[in-house]
Structures are given as structure tokens and as C-alpha cells.
Protein backbone atom coordinates (compact mmCIF):
# COMPACT_ATOMS: atom_id res chain seq x y z
CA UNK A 1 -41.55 20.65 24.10
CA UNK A 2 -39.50 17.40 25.17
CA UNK A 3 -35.41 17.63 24.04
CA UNK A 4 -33.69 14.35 24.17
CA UNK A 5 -30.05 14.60 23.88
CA UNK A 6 -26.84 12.54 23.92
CA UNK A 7 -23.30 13.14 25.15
CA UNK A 8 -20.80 15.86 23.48
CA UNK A 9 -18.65 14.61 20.73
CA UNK A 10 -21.55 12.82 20.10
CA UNK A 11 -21.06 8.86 18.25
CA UNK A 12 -23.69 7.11 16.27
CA UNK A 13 -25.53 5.65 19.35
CA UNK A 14 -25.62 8.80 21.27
CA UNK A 15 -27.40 10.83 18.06
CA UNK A 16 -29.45 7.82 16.63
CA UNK A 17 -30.65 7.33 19.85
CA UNK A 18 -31.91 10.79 20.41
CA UNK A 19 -33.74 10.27 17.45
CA UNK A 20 -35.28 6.71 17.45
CA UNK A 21 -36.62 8.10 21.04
CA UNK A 22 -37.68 11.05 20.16
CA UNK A 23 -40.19 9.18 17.53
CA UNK A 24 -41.58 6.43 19.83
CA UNK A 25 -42.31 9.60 22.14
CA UNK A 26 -44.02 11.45 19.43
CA UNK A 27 -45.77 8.55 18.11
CA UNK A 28 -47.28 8.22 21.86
CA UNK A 29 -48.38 12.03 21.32
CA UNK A 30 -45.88 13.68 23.05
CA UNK A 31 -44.42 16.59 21.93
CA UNK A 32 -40.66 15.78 21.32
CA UNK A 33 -37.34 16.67 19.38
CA UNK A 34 -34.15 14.76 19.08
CA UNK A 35 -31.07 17.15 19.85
CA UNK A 36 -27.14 16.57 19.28
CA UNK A 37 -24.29 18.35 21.26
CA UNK A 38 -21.99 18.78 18.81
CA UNK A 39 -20.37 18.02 15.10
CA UNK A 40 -21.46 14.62 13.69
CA UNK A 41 -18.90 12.21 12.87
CA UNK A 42 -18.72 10.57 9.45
CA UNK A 43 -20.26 7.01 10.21
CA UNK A 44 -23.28 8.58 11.71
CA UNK A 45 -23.23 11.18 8.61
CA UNK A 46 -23.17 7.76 6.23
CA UNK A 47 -26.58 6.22 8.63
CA UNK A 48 -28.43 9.17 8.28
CA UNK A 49 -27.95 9.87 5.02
CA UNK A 50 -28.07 5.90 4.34
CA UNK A 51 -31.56 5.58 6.04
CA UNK A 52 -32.88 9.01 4.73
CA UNK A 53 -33.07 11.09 7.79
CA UNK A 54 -31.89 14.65 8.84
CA UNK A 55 -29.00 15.73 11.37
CA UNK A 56 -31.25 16.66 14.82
CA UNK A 57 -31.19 20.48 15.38
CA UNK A 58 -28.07 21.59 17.79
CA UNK A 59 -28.71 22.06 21.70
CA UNK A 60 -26.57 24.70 22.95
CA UNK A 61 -27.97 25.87 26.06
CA UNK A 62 -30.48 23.90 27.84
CA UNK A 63 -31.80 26.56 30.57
CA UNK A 64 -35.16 25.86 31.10
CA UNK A 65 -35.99 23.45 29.17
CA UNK A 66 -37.26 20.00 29.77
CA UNK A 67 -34.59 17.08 28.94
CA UNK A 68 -34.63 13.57 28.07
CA UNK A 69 -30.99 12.46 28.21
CA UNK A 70 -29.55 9.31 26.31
CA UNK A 71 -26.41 7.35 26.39
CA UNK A 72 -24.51 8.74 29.16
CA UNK A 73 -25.55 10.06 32.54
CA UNK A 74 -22.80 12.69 33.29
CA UNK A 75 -22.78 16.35 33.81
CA UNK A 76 -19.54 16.91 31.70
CA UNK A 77 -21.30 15.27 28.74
CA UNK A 78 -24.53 16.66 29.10
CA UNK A 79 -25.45 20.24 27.43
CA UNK A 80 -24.50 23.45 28.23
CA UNK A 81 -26.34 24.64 31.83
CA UNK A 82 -27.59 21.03 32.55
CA UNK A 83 -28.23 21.91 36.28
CA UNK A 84 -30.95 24.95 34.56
CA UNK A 85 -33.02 22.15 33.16
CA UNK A 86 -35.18 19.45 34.34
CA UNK A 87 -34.00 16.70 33.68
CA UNK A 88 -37.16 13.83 32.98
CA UNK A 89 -35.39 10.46 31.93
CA UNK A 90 -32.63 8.85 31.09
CA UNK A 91 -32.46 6.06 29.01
CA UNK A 92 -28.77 4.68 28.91
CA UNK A 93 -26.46 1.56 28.45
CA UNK A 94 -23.36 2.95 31.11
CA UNK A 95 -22.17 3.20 34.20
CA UNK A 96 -24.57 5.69 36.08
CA UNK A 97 -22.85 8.32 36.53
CA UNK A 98 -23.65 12.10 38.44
CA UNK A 99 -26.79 13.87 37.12
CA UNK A 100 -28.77 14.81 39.89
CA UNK A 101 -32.65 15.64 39.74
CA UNK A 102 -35.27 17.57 41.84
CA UNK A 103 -37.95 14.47 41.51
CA UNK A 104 -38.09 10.84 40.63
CA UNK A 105 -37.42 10.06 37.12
CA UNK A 106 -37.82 7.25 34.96
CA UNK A 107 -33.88 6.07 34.49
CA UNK A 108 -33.33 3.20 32.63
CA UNK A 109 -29.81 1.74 32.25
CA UNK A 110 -29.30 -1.83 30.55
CA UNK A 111 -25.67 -3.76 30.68
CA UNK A 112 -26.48 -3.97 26.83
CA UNK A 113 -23.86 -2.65 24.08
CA UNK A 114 -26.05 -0.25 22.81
CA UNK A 115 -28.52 2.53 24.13
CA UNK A 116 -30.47 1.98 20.99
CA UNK A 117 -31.01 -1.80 21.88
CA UNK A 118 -32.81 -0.45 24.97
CA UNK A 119 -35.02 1.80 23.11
CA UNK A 120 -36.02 -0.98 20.84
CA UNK A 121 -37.03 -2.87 23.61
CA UNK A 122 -39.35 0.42 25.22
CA UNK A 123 -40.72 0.19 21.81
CA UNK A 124 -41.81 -3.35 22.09
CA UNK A 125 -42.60 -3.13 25.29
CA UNK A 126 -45.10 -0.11 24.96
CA UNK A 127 -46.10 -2.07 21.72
CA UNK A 128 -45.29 1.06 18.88
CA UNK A 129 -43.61 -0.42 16.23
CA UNK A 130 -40.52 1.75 15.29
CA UNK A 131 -40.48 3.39 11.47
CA UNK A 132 -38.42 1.79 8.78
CA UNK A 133 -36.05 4.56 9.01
CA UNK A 134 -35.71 3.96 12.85
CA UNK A 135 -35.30 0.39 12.69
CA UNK A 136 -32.45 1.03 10.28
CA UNK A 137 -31.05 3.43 13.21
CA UNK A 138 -30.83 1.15 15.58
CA UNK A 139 -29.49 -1.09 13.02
CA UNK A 140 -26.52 0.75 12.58
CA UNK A 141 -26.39 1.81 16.01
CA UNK A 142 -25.55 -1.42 17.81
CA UNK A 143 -23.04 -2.58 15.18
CA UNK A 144 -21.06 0.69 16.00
CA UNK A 145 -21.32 0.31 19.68
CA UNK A 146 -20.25 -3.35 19.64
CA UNK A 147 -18.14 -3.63 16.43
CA UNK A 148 -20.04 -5.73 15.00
CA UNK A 149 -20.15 -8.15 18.15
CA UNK A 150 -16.63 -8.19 18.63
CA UNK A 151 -16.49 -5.53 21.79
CA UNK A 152 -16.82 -7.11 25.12
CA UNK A 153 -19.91 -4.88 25.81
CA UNK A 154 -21.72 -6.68 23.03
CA UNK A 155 -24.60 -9.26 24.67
CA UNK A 156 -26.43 -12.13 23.13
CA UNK A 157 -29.57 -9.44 23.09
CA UNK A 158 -27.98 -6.78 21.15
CA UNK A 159 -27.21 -9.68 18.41
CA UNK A 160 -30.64 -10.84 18.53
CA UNK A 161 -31.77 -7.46 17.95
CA UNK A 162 -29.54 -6.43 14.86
CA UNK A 163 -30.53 -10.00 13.04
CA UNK A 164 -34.23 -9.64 13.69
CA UNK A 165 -33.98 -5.71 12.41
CA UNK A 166 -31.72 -7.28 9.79
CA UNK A 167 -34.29 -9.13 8.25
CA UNK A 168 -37.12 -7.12 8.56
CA UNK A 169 -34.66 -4.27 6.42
CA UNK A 170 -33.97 -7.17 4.15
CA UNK A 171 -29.83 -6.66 4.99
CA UNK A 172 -28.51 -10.36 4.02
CA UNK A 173 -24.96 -9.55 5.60
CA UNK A 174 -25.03 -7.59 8.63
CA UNK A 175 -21.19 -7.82 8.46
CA UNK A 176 -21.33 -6.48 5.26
CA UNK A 177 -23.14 -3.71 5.93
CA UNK A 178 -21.38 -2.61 9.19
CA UNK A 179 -17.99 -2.92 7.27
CA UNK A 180 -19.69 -0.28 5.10
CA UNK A 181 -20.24 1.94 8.10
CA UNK A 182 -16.97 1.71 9.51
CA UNK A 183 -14.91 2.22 6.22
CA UNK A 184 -16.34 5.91 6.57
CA UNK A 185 -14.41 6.23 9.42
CA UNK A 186 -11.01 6.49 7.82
CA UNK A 187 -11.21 9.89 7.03
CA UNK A 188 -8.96 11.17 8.93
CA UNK A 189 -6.07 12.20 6.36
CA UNK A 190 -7.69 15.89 6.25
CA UNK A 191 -8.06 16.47 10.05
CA UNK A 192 -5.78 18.51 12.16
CA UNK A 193 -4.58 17.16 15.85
CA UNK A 194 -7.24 18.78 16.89
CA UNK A 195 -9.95 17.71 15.32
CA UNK A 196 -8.76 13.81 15.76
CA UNK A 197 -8.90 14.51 19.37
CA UNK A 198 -11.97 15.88 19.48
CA UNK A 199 -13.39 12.86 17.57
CA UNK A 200 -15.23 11.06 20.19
CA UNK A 201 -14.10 12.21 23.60
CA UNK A 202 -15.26 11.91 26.95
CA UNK A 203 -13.73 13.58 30.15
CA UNK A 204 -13.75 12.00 33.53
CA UNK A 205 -13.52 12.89 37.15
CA UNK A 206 -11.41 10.69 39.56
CA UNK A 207 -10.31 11.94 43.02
CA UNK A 208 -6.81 12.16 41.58
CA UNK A 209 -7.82 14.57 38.78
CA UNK A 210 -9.58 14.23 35.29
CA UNK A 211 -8.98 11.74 32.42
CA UNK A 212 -9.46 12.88 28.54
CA UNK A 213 -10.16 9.80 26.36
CA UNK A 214 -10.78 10.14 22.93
CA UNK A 215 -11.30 6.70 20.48
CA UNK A 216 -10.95 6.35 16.92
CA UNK A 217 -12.27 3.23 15.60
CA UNK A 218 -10.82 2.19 12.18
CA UNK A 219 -11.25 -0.63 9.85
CA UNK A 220 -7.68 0.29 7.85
CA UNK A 221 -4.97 2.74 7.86
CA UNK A 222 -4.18 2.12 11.35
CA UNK A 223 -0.58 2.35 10.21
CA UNK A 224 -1.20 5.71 8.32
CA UNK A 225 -2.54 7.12 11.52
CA UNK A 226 -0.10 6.25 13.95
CA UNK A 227 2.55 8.30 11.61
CA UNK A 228 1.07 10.94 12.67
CA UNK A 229 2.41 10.35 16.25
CA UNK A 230 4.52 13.47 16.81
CA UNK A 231 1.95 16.19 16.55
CA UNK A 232 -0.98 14.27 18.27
CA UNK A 233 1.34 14.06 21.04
CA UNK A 234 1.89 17.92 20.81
CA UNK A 235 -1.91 18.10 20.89
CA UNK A 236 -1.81 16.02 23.71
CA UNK A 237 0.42 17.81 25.77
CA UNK A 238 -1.98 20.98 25.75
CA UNK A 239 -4.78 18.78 26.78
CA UNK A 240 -2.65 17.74 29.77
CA UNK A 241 -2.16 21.22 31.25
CA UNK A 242 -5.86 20.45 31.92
CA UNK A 243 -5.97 17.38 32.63
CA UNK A 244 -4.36 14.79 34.66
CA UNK A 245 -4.57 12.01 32.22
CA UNK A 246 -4.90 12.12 28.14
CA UNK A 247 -5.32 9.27 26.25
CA UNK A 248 -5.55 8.82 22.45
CA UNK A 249 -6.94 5.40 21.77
CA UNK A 250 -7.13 3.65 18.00
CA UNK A 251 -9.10 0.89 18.01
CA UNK A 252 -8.00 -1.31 15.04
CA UNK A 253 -11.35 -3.04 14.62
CA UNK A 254 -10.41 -5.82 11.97
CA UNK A 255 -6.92 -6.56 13.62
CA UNK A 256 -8.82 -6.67 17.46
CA UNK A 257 -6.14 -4.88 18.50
CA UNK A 258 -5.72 -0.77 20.49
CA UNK A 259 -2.91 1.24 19.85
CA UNK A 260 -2.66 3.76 22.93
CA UNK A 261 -1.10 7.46 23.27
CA UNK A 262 -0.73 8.58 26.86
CA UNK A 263 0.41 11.44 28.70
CA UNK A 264 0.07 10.76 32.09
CA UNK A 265 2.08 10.79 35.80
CA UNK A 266 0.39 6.97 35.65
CA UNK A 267 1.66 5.79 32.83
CA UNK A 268 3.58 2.98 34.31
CA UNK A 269 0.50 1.90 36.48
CA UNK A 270 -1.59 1.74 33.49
CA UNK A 271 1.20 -0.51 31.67
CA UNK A 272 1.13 -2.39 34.94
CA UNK A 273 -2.51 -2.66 34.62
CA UNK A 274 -2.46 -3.66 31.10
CA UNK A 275 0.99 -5.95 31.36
CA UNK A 276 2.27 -3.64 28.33
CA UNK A 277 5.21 -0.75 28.19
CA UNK A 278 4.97 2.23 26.63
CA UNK A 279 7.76 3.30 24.14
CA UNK A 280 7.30 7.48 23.73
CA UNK A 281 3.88 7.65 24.96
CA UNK A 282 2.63 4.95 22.59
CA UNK A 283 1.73 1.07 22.90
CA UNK A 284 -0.59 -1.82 21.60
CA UNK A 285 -2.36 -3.90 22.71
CA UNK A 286 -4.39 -6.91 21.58
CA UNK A 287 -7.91 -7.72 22.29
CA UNK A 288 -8.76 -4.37 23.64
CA UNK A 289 -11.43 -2.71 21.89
CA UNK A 290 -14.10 -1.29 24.71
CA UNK A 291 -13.60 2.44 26.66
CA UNK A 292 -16.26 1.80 28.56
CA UNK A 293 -15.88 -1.77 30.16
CA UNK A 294 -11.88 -2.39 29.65
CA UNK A 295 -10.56 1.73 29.98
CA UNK A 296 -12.60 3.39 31.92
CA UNK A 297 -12.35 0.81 34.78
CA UNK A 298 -8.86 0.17 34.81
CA UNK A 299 -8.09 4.04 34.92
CA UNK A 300 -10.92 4.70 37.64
CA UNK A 301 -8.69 2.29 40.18
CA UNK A 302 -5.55 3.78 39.13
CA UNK A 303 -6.63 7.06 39.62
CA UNK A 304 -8.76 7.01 42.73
């Protein structure tokens, strides 16, 4: 038995990926099982239950076993004794980051938006053609990892992609349909500090300690959720004893526009950085939308 897994706090690429791999694998006869690392958000809650498909089993200790890892390729985000199992690809869409394996290994990384628009292609290229469910996956999957082509990660292939899968699902308005997505995403009015900052985080390691960055991507009520300043900053601080750096970002997706939190001995570099200033820990800033490409980067130079 095969596991493919994602990253912790897993997003709707990271679990639809899992699974959309985990089928061309089994349709290719080998024995395989998509895997998530953690609570589903509600966006990927709405896909699965939009394209008819059940939440993948949770991985909580991975001694032993044999692992397929998508959408990330760091130990921090991996699962629970990572350096127990064998690791035998990785199929990603990042920076490549610090798994380490005994043999070669198939590793696949693309400077696409998506790690599903890299399975699609293994699909076409090993010439399976991907279920009706799956197509919807991947669907859904690259208009939450590019905003519906408005992230800078987004590429004339990932487009290409979601309009041919588009019309083969018979989806007249992508835009339409990803709006639908992300409107599940403003649930947030029932969720402690906590649990927003646990919402889609990632930790990384820089030589001048560790960075916590957590993203909530919203289509409205923006507004609603930076009023709610004062005790995610409370939440915040605890994270710091930590870790060096703690960011809370809010990407307003309709506005193309972040609102930041930071706690962090850099803040002024990283309002250097972004030609901003922080007022108590908070600031915005337009046209930023993208951890990955326009974050991570920025805070890598700062703190190494």
C-alpha cells in the first residue's frame, strides 16, 4: 500500500491532489490511498461534497510506510515520523525544499500555480483519462491556488487547463463557479484565534529562526475580520515565544489587496521590503495576494 499525502493544515490543492493522484495510480494498478494531515477547510469541504467524493482517511504516523508526497517538499509539513518512511515521489508546484531520501526518486516540481495542474498533465502524459469527479478536482483546485488567475503564481497553462476541464464539466462561468468556492470561505465568525491561525499555516526555517504564516483568503467580510484584531494578536504573541516571525495574512481576493498582522524583531525590514508601515502590528497592502512567490521570498532574505 502506496499513501500520498499533502502538507499539514492542508488547502484544497494539497488534499485534491492526494486524491486525483492517488486514482491515476490506482487506475495504472497500483495499490494506492490518498491521505490528509489534518482538519479540512471549508472550500475543500464545498469541492468534495460538490463533486461527490469522500474526505481521504487521516495519516498520523507514517513509520514504515511507503509515501507519495504532494504539494510541498518540507519536513515540517510532511506527516508525523517522515524520516521512518520511504519516501517514493514527489509531485509538487514549490520551491524544493528539505526531504531527503535513501534512493533516487521520481520528483517532479512545475513553476505552475497548482500541484493539481501537474497531475493533469502525468495523466495525459501516461494517457489515463482522469474520472469526472477528478477532473472536477482539479477544477477547483487551480482556481483556489491562483484565485481565479489573479495570483502571480497563476501561468498561461494552469488557465488552459481549468477552461478545457471547464468544458468538458459543462461549467459556462469558471468565475462563477470559483466565486462559489471562495464564498465558503467566510466562515470565520464562529472560530476562535486559534482556529483562524491554524487555518492554512506553514512554518519555515531561516538561519535567523522560524517564520509562522498562516493565509486566509476571503471574497467579503475582510472588514469584519480585521475587527477582530486584538485577540489574533494575543494569539499571535504565543506563537512568537516559538517562533521568530508570525504573520497573519488576509488576502482580500476581490479587492487584490493583503492585510498583514506581524509580530516580528523585522518588522521594519519587512515594511522596508514591502515600502509599507505597520500601525500596531497591522498593514495593507495592494496587489499582494501569493505566500509562496511574493512572502515567502521577501522574508527568506530578511531573515537569512
Amino acid at each position: 500500500m502506496i499513501f500520498i499525502a499533502g502538507h499539514k493544515s492542508p488547502d484544497t490543492d494539497s488534499i485534491c491532489a492526494a486524491i486525483a493522484y492517488a486514482e491515476l495510480k490506482n487506475k495504472q494498478g497500483v495499490d494506492a490511498v490518498p491521505c490528509r494531515l489534518g482538519d479540512i477547510n471549508s472550500e475543500t469541504k464545498f469541492v468534495l461534497e460538490k463533486w461527490g467524493l469522500d474526505i481521504p482517511q487521516l495519516l498520523e504516523d507514517a513509520t514504515n510506510k511507503q509515501l507519495i508526497i504532494v504539494d510541498h517538499s518540507e519536513v515540517k509539513q510532511g506527516p508525523n515520523n517522515i524520516d521512518k518512511a520511504e519516501i517514493i515521489e514527489v509531485i509538487d508546484h514549490h520551491k524544493i525544499g528539505d526531504l531527503q531520501t535513501s534512493q533516487p526518486i521520481m520528483f517532479i516540481s512545475k513553476p505552475v500555480g497548482c500541484t493539481c495542474t501537474v497531475i493533469y498533465d502525468l495523466f495525459k502524459e501516461q494517457g489515463v483519462e482522469p474520472s469526472r469527479e477528478v477532473k472536477g478536482l482539479i477544477l477547483s483546485s487551480i482556481l483556489s491556488d491562483t484565485w481565479i488567475f489573479k495570483s502571480s503564481t497563476n501561468t498561461d497553462h494552469d488557465r488552459e487547463v481549468a477552461t478545457a476541464l471547464a468544458d468538458q464539466l459543462d461549467i459556462n462561468n469558471i468565475k462563477d463557479y470559483g466565486m462559489e468556492m471562495f464564498k465558503t470561505k467566510i466562515d470565520f465568525h464562529n472560530k476562535t484565534p486559534e482556529q483562524l491561525l491554524k487555518n492554512d499555516c506553514k512554518t519555515y526555517d531561516f538561519s535567523n529562526g522560524s517564520a509562522y504564516i498562516n493565509v486566509y483568503d476571503l471574497v467579503a467580510g475582510s472588514n469584519e475580520l480585521i475587527k477582530k484584531r486584538k485577540e489574533i494578536l494575543e494569539e499571535m504573541k504565543k506563537l512568537s515565544e516559538k517562533h521568530k516571525t508570525v504573520m497573519f495574512i488576509i488576502v482580500d481576493i476581490l479587492n487584490t489587496q493583503t492585510h498583514m498582522f506581524v509580530i516580528s524583531p523585522f518588522e521594519k525590514d519587512i515594511a522596508t521590503a514591502y515600502k509599507t508601515t505597520f500601525e500596531n502590528n497591522y498593514t495593507k497592502i495592494p496587489g499582494l495576494l501569493s505566500r509562496k512567490k511574493e512572502i515567502v521570498p521577501i522574508l527568506e532574505k530578511i531573515m537569512n
